[in-house]
N, C-alpha and C. Protein backbone atom coordinates (compact mmCIF):
# COMPACT_ATOMS: atom_id res chain seq x y z
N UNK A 1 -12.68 13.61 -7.18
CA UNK A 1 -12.47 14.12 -5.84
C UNK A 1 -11.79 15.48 -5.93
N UNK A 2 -11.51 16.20 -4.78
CA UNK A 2 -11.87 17.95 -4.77
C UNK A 2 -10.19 17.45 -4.13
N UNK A 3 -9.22 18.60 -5.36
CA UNK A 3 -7.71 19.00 -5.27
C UNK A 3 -7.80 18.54 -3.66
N UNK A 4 -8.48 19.49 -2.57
CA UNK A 4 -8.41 19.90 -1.44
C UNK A 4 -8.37 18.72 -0.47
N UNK A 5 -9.50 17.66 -0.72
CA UNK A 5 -9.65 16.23 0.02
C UNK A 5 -8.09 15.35 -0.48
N UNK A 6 -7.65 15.34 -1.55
CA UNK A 6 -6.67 14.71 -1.81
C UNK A 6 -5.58 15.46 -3.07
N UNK A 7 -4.91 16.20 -2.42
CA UNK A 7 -3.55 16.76 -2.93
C UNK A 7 -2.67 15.96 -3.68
N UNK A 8 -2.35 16.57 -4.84
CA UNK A 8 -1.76 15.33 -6.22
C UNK A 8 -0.26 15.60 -5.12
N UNK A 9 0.03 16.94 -4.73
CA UNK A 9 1.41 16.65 -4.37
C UNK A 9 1.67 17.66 -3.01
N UNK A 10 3.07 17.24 -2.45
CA UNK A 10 3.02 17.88 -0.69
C UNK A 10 3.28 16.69 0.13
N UNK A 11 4.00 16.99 1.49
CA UNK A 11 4.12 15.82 2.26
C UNK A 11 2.60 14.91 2.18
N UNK A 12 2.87 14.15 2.45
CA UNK A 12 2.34 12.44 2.93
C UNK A 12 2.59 12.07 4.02
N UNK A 13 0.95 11.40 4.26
CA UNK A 13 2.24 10.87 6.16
C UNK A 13 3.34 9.21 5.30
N UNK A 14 3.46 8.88 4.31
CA UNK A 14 4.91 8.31 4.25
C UNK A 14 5.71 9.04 3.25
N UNK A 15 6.08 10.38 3.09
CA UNK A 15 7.18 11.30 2.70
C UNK A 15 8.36 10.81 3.34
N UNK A 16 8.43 11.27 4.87
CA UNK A 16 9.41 10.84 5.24
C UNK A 16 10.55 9.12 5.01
N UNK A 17 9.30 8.31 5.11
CA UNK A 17 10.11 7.18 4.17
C UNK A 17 9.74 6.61 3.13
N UNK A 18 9.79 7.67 1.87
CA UNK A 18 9.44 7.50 0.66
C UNK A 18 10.38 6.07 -0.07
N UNK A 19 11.85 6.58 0.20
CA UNK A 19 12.87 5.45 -0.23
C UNK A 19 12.77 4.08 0.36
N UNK A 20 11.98 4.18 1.53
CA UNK A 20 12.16 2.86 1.92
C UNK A 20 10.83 2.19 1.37
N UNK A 21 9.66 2.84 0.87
CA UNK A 21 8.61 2.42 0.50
C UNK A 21 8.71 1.99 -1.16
N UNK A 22 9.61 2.93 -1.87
CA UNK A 22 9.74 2.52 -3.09
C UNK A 22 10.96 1.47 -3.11
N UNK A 23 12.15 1.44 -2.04
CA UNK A 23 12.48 -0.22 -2.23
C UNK A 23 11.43 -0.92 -2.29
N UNK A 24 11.01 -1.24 -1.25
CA UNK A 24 9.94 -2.08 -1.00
C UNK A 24 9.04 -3.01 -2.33
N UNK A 25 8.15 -1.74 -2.71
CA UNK A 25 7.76 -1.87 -4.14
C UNK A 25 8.45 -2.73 -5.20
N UNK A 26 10.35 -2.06 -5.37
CA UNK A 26 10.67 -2.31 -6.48
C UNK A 26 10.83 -3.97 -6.42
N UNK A 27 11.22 -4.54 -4.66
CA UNK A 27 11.51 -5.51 -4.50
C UNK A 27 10.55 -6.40 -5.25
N UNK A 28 9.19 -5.88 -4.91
CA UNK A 28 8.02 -6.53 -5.04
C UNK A 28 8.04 -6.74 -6.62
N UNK A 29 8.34 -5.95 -7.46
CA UNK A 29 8.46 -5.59 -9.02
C UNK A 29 9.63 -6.82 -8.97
N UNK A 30 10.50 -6.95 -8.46
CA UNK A 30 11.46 -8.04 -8.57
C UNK A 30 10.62 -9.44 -8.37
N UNK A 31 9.74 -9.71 -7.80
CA UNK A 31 9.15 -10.92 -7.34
C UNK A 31 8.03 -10.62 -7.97
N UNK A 32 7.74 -10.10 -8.94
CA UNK A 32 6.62 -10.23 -10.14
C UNK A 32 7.35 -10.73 -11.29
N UNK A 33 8.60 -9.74 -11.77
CA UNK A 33 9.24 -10.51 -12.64
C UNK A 33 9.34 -12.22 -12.82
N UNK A 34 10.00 -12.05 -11.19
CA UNK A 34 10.57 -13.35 -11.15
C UNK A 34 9.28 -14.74 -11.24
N UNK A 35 7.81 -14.17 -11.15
CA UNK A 35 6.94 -15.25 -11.36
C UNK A 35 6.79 -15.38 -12.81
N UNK A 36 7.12 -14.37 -13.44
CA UNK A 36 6.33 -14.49 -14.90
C UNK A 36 7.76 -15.59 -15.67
N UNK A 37 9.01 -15.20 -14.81
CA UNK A 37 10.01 -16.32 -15.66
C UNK A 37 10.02 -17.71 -15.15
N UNK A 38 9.32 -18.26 -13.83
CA UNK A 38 8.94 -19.28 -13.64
C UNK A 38 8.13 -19.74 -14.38
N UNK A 39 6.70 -19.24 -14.39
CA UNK A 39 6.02 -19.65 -15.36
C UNK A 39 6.19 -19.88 -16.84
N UNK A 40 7.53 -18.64 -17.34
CA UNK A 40 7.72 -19.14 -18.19
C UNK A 40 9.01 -20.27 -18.63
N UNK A 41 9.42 -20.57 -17.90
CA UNK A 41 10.00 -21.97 -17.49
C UNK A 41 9.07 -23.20 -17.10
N UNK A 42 7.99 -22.88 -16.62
CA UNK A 42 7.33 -24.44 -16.50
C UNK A 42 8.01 -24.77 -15.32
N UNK A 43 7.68 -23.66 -14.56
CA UNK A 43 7.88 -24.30 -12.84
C UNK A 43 6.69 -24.81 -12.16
N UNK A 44 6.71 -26.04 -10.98
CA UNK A 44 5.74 -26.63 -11.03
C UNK A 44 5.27 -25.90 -10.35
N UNK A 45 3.47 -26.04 -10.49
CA UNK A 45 2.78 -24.94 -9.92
C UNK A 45 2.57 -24.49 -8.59
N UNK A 46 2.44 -25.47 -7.73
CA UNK A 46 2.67 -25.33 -6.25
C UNK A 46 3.65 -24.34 -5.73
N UNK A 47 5.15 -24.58 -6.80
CA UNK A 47 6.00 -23.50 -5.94
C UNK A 47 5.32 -22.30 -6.62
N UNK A 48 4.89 -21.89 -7.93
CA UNK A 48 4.51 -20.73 -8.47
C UNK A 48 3.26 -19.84 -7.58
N UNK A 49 2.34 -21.09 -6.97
CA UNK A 49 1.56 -20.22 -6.29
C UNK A 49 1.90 -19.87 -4.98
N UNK A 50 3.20 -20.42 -4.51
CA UNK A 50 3.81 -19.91 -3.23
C UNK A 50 4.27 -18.38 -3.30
N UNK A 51 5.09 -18.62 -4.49
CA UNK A 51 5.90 -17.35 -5.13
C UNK A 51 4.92 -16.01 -5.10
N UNK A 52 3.51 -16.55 -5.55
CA UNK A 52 2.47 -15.45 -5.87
C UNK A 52 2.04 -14.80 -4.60
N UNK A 53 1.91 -16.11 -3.59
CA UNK A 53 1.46 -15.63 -1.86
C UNK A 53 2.33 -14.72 -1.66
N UNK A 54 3.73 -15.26 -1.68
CA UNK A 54 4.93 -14.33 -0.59
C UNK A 54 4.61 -12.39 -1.41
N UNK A 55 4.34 -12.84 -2.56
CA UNK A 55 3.95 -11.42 -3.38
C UNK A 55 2.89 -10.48 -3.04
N UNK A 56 2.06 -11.18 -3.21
CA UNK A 56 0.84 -10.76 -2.30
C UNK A 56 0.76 -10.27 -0.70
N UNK A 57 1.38 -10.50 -0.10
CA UNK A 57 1.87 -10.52 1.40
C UNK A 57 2.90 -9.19 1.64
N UNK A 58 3.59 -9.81 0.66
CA UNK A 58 4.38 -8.24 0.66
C UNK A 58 3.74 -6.74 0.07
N UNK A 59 2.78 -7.09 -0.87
CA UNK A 59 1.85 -5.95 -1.09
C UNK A 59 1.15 -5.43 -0.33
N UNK A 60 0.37 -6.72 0.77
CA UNK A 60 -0.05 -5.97 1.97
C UNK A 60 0.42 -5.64 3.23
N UNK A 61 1.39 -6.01 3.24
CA UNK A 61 2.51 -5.20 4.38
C UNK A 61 2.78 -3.33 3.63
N UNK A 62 2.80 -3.22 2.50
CA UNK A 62 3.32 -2.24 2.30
C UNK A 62 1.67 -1.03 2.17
N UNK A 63 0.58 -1.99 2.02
CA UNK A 63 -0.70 -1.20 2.24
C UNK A 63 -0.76 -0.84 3.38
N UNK A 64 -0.43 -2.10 4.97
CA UNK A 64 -0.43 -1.58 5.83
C UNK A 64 0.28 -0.19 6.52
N UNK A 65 1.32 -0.22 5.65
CA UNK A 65 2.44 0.79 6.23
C UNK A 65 1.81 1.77 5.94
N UNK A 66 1.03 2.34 4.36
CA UNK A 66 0.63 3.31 3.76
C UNK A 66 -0.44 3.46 5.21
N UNK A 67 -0.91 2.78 5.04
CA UNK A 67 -2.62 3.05 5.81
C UNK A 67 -2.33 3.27 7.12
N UNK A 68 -1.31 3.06 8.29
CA UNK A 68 -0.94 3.32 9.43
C UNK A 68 0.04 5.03 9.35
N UNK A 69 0.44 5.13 8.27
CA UNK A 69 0.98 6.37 7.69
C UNK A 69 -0.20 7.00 7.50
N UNK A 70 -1.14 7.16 6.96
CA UNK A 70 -2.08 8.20 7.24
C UNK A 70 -3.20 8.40 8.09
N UNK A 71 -3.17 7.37 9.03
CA UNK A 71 -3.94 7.32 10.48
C UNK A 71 -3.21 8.23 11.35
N UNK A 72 -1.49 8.15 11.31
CA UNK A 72 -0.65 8.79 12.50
C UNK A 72 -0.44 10.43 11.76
N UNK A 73 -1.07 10.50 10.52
CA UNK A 73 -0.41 12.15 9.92
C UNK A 73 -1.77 12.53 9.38
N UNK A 74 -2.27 11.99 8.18
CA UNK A 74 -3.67 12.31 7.61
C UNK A 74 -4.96 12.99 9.16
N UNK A 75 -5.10 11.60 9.32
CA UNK A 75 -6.09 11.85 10.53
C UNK A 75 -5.76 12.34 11.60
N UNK A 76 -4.89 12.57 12.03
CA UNK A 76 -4.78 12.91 13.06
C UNK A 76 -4.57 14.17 13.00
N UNK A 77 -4.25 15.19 11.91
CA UNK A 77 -3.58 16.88 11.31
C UNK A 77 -5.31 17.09 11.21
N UNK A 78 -6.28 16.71 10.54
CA UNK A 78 -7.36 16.30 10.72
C UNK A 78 -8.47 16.74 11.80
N UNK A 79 -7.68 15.93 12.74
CA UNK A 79 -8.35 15.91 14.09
C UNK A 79 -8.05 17.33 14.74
N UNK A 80 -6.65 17.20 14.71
CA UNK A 80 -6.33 18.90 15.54
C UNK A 80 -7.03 20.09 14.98
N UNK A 81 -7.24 19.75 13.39
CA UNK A 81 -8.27 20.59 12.79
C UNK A 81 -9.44 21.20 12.88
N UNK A 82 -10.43 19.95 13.62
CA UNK A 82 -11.29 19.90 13.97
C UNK A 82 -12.52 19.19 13.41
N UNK A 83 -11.71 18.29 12.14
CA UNK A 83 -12.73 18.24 11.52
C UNK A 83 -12.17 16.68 10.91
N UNK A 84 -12.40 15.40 11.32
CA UNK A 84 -11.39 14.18 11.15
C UNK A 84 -12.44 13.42 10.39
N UNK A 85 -13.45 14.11 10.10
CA UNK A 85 -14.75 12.60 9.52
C UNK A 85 -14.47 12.43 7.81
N UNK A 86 -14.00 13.38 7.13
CA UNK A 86 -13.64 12.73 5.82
C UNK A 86 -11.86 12.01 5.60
N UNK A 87 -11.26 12.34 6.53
CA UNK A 87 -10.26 11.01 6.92
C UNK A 87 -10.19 10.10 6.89
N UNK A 88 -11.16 10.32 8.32
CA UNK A 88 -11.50 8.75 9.11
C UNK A 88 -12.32 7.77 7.75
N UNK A 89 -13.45 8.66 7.00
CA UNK A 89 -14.00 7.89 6.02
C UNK A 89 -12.95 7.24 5.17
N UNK A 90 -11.96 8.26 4.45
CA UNK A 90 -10.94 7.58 3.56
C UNK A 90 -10.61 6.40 4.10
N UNK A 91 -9.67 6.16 5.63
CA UNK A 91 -9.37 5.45 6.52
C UNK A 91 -9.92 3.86 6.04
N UNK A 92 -11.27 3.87 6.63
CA UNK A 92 -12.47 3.14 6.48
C UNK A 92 -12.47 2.62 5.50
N UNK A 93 -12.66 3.02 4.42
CA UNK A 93 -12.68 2.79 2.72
C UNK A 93 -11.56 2.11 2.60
N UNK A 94 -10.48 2.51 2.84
CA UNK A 94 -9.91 1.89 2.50
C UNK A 94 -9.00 0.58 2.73
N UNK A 95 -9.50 0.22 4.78
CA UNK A 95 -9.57 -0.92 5.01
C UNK A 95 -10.09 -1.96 4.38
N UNK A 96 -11.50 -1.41 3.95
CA UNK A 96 -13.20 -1.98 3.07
C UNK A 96 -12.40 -2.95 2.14
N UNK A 97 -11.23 -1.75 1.20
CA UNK A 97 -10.60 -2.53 0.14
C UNK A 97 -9.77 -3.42 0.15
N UNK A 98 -8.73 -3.53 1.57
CA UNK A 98 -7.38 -4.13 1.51
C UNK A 98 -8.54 -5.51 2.12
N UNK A 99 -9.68 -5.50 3.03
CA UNK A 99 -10.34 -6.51 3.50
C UNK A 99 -10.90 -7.12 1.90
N UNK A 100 -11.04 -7.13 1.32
CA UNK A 100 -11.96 -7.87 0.45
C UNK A 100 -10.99 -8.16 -0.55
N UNK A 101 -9.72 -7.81 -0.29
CA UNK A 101 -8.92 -8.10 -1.63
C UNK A 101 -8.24 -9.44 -0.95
């Protein structure tokens, strides 16, 4: 993809709450750890695949945030532009992905 469609660096529409997005994450990095030492304890599996949901859940709360972050800044800087259809495509795409995952 072209520097121009996607910039390695420069605001983001979540710049502004970068720290609260990389808590978020690290939490999540905390509740990955914490499955791999269940498992490696021989925790019974039911709670392990609970552990894995609440993980999962929290990954897509934090996709949502990303993806509502560049609907309200991406697309819409975009739009005033005049020109919102390779956005909106990213947009799209990348619902495509968080839906099928």
């Amino acid at each position: 993809m072209s520097e121009e469609a996607h910039p390695q660096h420069g605001p983001h529409g979540y710049s502004g709450d970068k720290a609260a997005v990389l808590g978020r994450l690290r939490r999540i990095e905390g509740q990955i750890r914490g499955l791999q030492r269940m498992v490696d304890e021989d925790t019974y599996c039911i709670d392990v695949l609970t552990q894995i949901s609440a993980a999962k859940s929290a990954l897509q709360a934090v996709a949502v945030g990303l993806l509502e972050d560049h609907l309200s800044h991406c697309v819409v800087d975009a739009a005033r532009a005049g020109d919102p259809s390779a956005k909106v495509k990213e947009a799209s795409d990348a619902i495509a992905r968080l839906i099928k995952s």
